[in-house]
Protein backbone atom coordinates (compact mmCIF):
# COMPACT_ATOMS: atom_id res chain seq x y z
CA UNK A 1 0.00 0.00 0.00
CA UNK A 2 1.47 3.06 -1.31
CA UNK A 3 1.15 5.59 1.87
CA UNK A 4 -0.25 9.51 0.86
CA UNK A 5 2.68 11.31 0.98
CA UNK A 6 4.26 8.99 -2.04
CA UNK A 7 1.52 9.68 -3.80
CA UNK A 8 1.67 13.46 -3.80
CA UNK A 9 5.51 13.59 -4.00
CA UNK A 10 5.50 10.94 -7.18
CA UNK A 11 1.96 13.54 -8.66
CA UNK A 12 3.97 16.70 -8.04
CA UNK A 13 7.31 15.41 -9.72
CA UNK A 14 5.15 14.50 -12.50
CA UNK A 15 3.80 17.49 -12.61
CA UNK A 16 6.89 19.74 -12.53
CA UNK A 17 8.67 17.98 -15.00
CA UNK A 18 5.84 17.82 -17.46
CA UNK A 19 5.39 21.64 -17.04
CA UNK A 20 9.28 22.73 -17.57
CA UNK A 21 9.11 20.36 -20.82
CA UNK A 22 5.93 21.62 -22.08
CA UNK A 23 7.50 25.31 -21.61
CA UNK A 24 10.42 24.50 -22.65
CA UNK A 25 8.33 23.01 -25.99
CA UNK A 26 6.15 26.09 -25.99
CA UNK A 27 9.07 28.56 -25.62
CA UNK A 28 10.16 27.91 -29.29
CA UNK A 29 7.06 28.73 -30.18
CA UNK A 30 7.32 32.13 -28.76
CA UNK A 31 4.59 31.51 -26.28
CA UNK A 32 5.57 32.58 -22.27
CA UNK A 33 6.57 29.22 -19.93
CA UNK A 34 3.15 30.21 -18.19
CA UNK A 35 0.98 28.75 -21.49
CA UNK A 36 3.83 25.92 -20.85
CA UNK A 37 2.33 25.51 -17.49
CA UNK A 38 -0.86 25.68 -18.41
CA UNK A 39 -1.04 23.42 -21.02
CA UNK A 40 1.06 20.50 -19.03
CA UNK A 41 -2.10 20.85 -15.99
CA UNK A 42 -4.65 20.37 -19.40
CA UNK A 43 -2.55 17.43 -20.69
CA UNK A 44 -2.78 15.48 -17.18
CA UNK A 45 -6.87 15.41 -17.02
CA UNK A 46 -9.56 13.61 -18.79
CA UNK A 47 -8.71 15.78 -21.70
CA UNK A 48 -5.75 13.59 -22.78
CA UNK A 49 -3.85 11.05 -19.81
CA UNK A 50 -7.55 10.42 -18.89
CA UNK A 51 -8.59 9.51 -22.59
CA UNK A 52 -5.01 7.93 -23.49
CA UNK A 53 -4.39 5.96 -20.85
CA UNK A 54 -7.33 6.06 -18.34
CA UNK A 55 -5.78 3.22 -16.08
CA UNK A 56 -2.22 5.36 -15.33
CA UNK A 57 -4.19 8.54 -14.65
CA UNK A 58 -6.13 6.93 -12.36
CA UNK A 59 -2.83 5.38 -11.12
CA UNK A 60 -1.28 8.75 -10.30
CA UNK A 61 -4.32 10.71 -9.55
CA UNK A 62 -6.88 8.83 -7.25
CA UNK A 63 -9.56 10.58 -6.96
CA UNK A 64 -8.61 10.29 -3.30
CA UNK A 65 -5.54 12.23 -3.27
CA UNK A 66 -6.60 15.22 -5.33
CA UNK A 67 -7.31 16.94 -1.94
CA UNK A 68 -3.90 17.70 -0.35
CA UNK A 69 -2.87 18.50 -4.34
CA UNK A 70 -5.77 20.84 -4.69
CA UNK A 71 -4.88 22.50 -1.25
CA UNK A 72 -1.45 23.36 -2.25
CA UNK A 73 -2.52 25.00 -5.62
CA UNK A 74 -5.37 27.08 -3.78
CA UNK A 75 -2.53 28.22 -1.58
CA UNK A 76 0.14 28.60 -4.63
CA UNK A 77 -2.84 31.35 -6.55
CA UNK A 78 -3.02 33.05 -3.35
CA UNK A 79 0.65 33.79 -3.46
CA UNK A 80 0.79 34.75 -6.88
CA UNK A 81 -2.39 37.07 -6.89
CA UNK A 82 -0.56 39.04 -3.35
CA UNK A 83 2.98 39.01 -5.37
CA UNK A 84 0.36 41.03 -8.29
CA UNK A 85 -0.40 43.24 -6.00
CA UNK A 86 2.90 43.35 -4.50
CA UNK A 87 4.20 44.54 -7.72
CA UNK A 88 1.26 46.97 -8.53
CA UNK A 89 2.03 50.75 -7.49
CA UNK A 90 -1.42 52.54 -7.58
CA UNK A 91 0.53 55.86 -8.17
CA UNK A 92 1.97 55.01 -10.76
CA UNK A 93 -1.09 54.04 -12.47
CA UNK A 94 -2.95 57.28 -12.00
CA UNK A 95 0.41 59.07 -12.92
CA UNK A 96 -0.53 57.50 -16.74
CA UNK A 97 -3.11 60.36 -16.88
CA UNK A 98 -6.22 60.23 -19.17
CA UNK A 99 -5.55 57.80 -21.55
CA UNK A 100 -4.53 55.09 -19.04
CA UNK A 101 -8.01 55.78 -17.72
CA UNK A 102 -9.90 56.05 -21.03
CA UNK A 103 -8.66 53.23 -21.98
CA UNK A 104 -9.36 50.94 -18.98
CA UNK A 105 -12.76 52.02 -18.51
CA UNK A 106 -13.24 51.39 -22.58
CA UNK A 107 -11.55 47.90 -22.21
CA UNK A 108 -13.20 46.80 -19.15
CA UNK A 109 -16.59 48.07 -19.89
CA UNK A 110 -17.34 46.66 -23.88
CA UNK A 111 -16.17 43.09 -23.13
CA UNK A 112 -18.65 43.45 -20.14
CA UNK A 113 -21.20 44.81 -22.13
CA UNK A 114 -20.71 42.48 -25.13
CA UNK A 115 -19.76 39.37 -22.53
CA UNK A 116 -23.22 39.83 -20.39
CA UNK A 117 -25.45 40.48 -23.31
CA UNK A 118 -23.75 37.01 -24.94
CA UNK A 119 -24.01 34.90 -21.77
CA UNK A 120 -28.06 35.99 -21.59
CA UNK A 121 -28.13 33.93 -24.75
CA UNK A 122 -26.10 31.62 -23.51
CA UNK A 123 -27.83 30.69 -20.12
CA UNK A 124 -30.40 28.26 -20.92
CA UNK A 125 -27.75 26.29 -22.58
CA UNK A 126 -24.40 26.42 -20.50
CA UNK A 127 -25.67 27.97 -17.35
CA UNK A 128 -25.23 25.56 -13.79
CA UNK A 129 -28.70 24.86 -12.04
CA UNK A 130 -29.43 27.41 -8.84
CA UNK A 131 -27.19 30.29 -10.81
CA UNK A 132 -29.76 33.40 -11.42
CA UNK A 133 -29.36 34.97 -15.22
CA UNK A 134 -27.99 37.89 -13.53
CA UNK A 135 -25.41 36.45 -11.94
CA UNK A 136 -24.46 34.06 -14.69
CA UNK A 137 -24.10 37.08 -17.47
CA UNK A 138 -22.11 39.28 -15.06
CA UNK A 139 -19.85 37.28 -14.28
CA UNK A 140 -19.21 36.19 -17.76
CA UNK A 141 -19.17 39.89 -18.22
CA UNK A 142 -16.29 40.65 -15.80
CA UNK A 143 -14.48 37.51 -17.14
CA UNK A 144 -14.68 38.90 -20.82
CA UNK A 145 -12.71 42.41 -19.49
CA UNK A 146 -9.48 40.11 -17.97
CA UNK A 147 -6.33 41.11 -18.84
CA UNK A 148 -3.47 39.21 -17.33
CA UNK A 149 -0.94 41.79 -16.45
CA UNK A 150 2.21 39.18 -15.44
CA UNK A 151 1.77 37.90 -18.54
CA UNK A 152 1.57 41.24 -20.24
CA UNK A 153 4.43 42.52 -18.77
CA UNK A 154 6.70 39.74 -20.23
CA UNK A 155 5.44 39.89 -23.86
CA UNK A 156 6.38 43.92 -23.83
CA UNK A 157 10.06 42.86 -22.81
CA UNK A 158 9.92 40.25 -25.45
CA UNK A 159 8.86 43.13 -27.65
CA UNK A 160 11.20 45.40 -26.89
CA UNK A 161 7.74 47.58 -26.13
CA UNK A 162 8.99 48.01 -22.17
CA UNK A 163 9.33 51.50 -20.80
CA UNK A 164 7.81 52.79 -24.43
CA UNK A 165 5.20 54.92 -24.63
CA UNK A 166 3.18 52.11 -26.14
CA UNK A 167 4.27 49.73 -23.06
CA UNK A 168 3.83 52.42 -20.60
CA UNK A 169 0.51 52.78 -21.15
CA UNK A 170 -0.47 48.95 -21.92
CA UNK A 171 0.53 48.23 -18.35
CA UNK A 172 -0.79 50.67 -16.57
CA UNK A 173 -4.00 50.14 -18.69
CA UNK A 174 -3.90 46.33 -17.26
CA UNK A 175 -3.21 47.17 -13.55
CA UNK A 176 -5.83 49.71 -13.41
CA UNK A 177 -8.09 46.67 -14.82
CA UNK A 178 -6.62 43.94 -12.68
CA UNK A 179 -8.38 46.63 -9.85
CA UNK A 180 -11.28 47.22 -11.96
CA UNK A 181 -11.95 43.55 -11.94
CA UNK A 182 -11.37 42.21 -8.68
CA UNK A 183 -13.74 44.77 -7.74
CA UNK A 184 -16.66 43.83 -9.57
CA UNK A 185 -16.25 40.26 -9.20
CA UNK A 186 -16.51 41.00 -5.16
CA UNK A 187 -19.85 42.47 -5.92
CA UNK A 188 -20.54 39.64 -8.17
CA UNK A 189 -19.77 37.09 -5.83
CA UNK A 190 -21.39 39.00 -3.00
CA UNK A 191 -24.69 39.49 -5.35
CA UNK A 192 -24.42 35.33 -5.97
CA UNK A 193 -24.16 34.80 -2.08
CA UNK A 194 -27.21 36.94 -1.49
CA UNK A 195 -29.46 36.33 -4.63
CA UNK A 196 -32.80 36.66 -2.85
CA UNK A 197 -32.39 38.55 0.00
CA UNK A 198 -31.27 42.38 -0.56
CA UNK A 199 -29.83 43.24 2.87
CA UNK A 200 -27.30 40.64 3.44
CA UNK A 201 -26.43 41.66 0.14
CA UNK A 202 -26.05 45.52 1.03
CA UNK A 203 -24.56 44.81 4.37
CA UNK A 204 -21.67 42.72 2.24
CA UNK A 205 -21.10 45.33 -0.08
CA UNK A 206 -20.65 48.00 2.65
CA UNK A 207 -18.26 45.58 4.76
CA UNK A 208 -16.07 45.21 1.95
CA UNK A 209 -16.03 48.42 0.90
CA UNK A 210 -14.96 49.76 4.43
CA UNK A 211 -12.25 46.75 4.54
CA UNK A 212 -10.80 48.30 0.81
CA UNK A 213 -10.75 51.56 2.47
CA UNK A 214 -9.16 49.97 5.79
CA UNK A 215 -6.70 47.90 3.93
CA UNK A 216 -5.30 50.69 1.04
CA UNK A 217 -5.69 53.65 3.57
CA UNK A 218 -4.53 52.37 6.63
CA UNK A 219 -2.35 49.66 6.42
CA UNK A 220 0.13 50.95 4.34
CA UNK A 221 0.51 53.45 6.91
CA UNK A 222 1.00 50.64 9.34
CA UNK A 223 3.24 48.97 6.87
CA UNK A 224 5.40 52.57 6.20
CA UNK A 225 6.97 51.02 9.69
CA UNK A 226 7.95 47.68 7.99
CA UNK A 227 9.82 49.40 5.56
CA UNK A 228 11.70 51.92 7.45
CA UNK A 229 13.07 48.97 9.52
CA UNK A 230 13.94 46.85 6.56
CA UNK A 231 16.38 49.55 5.58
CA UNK A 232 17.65 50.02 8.53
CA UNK A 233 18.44 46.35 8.93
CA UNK A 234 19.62 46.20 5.24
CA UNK A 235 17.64 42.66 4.95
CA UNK A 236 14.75 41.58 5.02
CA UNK A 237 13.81 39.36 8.25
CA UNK A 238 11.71 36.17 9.13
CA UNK A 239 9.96 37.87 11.65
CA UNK A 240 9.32 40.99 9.39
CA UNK A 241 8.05 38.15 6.49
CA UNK A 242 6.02 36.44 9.08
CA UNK A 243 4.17 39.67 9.54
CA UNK A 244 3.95 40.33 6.18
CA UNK A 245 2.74 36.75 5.09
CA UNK A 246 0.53 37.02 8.30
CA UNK A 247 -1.55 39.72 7.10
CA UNK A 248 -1.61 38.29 3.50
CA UNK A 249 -3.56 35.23 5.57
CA UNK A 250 -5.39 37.47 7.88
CA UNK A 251 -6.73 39.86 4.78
CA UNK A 252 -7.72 36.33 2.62
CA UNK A 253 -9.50 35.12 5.21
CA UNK A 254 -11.54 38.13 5.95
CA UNK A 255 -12.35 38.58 2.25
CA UNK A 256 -13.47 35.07 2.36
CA UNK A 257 -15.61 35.44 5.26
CA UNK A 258 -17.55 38.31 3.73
CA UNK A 259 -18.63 36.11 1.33
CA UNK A 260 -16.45 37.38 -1.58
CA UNK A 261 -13.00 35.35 -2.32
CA UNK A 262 -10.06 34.91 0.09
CA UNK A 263 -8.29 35.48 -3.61
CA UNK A 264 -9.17 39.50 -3.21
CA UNK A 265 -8.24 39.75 0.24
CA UNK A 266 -4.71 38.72 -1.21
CA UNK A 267 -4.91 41.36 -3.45
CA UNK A 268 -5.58 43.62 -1.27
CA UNK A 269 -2.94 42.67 0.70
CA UNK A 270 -0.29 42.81 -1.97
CA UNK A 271 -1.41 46.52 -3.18
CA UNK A 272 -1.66 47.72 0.69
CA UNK A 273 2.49 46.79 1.76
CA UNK A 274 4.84 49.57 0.73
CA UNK A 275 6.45 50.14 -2.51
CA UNK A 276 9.54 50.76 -2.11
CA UNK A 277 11.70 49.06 -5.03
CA UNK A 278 14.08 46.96 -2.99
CA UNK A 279 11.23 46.27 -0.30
CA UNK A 280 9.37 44.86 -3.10
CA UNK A 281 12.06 43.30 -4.59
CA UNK A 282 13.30 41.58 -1.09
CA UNK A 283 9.74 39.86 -0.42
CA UNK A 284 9.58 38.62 -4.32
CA UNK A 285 12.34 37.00 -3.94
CA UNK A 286 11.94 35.51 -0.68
CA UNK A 287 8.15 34.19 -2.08
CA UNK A 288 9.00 34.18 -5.92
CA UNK A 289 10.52 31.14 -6.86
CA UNK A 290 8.40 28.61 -5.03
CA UNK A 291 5.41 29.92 -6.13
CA UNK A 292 6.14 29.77 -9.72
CA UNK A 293 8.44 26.89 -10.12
CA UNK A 294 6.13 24.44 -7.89
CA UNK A 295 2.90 25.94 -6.72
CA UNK A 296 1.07 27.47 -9.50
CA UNK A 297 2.14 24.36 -11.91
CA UNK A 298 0.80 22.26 -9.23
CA UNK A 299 -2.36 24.54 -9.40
CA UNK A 300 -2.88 23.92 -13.27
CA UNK A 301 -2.56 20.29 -12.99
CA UNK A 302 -5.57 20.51 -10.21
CA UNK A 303 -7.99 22.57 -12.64
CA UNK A 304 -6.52 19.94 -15.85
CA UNK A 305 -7.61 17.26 -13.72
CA UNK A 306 -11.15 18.67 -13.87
CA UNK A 307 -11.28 20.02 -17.07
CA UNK A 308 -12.42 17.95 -19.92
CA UNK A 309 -12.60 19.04 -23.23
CA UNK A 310 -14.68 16.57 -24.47
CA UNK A 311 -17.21 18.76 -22.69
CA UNK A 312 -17.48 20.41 -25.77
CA UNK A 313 -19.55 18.40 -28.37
CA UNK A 314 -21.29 18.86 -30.97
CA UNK A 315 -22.08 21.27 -33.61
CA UNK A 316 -23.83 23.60 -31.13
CA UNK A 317 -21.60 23.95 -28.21
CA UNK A 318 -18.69 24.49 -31.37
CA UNK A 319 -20.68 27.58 -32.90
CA UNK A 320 -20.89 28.55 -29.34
CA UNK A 321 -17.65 28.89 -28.30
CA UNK A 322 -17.29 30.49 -31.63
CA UNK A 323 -19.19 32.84 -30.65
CA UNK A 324 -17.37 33.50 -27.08
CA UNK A 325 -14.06 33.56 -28.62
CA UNK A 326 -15.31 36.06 -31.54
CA UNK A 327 -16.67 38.56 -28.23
CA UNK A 328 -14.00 38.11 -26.50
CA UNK A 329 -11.33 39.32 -28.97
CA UNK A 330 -13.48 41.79 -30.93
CA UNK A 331 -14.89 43.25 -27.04
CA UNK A 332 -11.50 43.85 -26.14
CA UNK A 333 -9.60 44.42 -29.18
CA UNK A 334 -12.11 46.66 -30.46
CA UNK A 335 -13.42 48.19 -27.52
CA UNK A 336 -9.17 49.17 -26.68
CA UNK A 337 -8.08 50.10 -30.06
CA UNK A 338 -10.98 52.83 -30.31
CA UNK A 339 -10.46 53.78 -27.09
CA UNK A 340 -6.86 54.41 -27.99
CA UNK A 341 -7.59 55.88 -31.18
CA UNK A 342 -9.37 58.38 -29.53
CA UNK A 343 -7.11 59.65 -26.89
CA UNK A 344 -4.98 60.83 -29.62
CA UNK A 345 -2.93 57.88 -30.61
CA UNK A 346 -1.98 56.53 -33.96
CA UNK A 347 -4.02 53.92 -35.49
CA UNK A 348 -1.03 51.74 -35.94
CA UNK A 349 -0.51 52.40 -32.03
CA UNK A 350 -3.69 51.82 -30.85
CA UNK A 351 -3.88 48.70 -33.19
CA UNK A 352 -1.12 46.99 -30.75
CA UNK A 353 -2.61 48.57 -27.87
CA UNK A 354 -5.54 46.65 -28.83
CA UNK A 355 -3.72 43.50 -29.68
CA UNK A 356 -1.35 43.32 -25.98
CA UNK A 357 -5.10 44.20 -23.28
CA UNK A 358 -6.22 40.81 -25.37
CA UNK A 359 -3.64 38.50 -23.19
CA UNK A 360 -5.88 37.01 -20.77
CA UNK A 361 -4.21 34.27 -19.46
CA UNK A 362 -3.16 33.44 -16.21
CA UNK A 363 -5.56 35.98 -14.50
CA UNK A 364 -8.37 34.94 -16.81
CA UNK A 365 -8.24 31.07 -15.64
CA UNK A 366 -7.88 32.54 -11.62
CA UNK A 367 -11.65 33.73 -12.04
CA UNK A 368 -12.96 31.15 -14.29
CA UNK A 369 -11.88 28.79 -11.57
CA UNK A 370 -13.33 30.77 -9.34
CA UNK A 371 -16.81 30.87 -10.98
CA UNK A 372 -16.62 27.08 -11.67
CA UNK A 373 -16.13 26.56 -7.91
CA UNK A 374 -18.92 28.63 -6.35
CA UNK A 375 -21.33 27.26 -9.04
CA UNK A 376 -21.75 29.91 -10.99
CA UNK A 377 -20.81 28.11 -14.60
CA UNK A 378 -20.73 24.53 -15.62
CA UNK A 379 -17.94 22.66 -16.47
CA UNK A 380 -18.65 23.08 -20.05
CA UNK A 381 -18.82 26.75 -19.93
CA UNK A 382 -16.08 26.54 -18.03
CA UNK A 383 -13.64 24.70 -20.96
CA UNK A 384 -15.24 27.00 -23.10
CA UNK A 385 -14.08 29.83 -21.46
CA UNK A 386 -10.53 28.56 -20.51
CA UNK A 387 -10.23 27.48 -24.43
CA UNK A 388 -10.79 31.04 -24.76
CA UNK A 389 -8.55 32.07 -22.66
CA UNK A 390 -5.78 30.02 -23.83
CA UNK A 391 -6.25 30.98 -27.62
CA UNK A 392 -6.46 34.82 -26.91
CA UNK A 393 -2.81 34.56 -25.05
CA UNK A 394 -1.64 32.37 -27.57
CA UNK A 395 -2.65 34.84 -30.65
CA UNK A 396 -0.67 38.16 -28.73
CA UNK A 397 2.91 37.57 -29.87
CA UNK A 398 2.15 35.99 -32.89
CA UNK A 399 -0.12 39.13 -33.96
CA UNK A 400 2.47 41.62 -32.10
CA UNK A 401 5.48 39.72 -34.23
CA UNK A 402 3.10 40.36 -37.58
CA UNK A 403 2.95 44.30 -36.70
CA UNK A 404 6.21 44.50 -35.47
CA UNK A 405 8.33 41.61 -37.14
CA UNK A 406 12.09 43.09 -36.05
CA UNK A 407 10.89 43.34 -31.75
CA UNK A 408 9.89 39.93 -31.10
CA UNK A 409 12.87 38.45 -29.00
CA UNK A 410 12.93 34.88 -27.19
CA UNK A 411 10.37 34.55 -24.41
CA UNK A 412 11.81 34.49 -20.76
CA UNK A 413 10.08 32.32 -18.05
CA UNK A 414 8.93 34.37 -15.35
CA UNK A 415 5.77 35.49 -15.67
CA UNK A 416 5.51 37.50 -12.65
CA UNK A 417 8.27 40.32 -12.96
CA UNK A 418 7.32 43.53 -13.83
CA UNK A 419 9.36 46.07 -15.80
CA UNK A 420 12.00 48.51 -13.86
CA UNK A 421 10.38 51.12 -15.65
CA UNK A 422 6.88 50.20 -13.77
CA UNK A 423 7.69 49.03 -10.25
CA UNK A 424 10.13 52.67 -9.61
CA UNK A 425 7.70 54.99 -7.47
């Protein structure tokens, strides 16, 4: 009898090795180790090792053990969505000016628009049972405005687009919307916890609101402390991480207790602690390299092993994701390329604006996973929508090489750090 822990040790070398070849694979494809990642979690479910060889996956992934392996991805997201806010320096952001903020608002709010008045169609079809309309096209909604702004930020050093103009803006766009979105999908979550009853639902909205105001007003006055100490010692502590990771669990579980996600308490969390470059620097690196090189991986494999595919069949369901994929790029590609257009930039400009606020990835599958969890799509919508997600962060550096064919360089494999140029206060 094999015991539990040689179970998860042999699924998570599995797992880890898969991924690096996969990115590896994927890499000379110019595609970002993340799709790498992502693609190895796919290629362990029912969608392939299921299909292929049904008596090996069940082998390595008893439907027994998936617990302790979904725990540790659960905790490897949370990680990676504080490090995003970590890395994300609000002033900065509203430093962009007017077309950072024209052109969030634009690319946020025609996906939504498009994305809800889809999923209305949609709902008889694809929706879960107990799910109102309401909530079922909103959240579709927010999912359709995702960009994923780790990603982002390594296809603009691949493309030599960093610290441009062009890059400037495209990040700052995608942090402002990384805000944007967590923001709505606490009152969408909050609105699904609460669907008949409005006062619950009011008294959820107002709690979270005064915890945003506690956490990015506050704490980083609290936290102003932290960082005065860290360069007085020149290093940063384990007590001083301790603190910091405690709050990171403190502000999760709070979020997660009003009924929203412990995944935007994390957020918060990340956005509240200081930003000073070598404080953020210090904490990345202490956090960093576990949570990309072992946890998140290990969090793909646990949505691949409940993802099928095969989900999606028939000529129906096809036209249908044909018709999520066709909102989803022509929402935000659109919707951001006018937008651009008509703060005053070029077309050719706004074009690749357009083209980089399309990279949904990482960010994009966070939510969905989300939604699939609380009940608020099926598993079918669900593929659909991580399909989606996957072919819309595919298509950016192949459409970026086509409009600029000399920038493209070799992809590098984090998919977490954040331009100099960005993370300087």
């Amino acid at each position: 009898m094999i015991s539990n822990l040689l179970v998860l040790l042999s699924q998570i070398g599995v797992i880890l090795i898969l991924a690096r070849l996969v990115g590896w694979g994927l890499r000379t494809l110019h595609q970002p180790q993340v799709m790498g990642e992502i693609v190895a979690g796919i290629l362990l479910g029912p969608s392939l090792l299921g299909w292929l060889a049904p008596d090996v996956s069940i082998a390595l992934f008893p439907s027994d053990s998936l617990g302790p392996l979904n725990a540790l991805g659960q905790v490897g997201v949370i990680l990676f969505i504080f490090l995003v806010g970590l890395k994300l320096d609000l002033a900065n952001v509203w430093a962009r000016g007017r077309a950072v903020l024209v052109i969030a608002h634009a690319s946020m709010a025609v996906p939504l628009i498009l994305g809800t008045g889809l999923a209305i169609y949609l709902y008889p079809s694809l929706s879960d049972t107990g799910v109102t309309p309401t909530v079922f096209a909103l959240f579709t909604g927010v999912a359709m405005g995702v960009t994923a702004l780790p990603v982002l930020a390594r296809i603009l050093e691949e493309s030599r687009l960093s610290g441009t103009p062009i890059g400037t803006v495209a990040l700052a766009t995608a942090a402002l919307k990384d805000v944007m979105a967590w923001c709505l999908l606490a009152g969408v979550m909050a609105l699904n916890t609460h669907t008949v009853v409005p006062g619950p639902l009011v008294l959820t909205l107002i709690a979270t609101g005064l915890f945003v105001f506690v956490m990015l007003s506050l704490v980083p006055r609290a936290f102003h402390h932290l960082e005065v100490r860290h360069r007085h010692c020149g290093r940063l502590t384990n007590d001083m991480l301790a603190l910091i990771l405690l709050t990171l669990v403190g502000s999760a579980w709070i979020t997660e207790w009003l009924g929203v996600h412990a995944l935007f308490g994390a957020f918060l969390a990340g956005v509240a602690l200081p930003k000073g470059p070598d404080f953020v620097s210090e904490v990345s690196a202490k956090l960093e390299g576990v949570t990309t090189a072992i946890l998140l991986p290990i969090f793909f494999a646990s949505i691949g092993l409940r993802t099928s595919f095969g989900l999606i069949h028939g000529t129906n369901l096809w036209i249908y994701f044909g018709l999520i994929l066709l909102v989803a790029v022509v929402g935000m590609g659109g919707g951001t390329t006018l937008a651009a257009r008509y703060t005053g930039m070029s077309w050719a400009e706004s074009t690749t604006i357009g083209i980089l606020m399309n990279t949904r990835g990482l960010m994009e599958i966070v939510i969905l996973t989300i939604g699939r969890d609380i009940g608020v799509i099926s598993s079918t919508m669900f593929a659909m929508m991580l399909l989606m997600a996957l072919a819309t962060t595919c298509m950016t550096t192949p459409l970026l090489r086509w409009c600029r064919p000399n920038q493209i360089q070799q992809p590098a494999t984090s998919q977490l750090e954040l331009p100099d140029s960005f993370k300087k206060s």
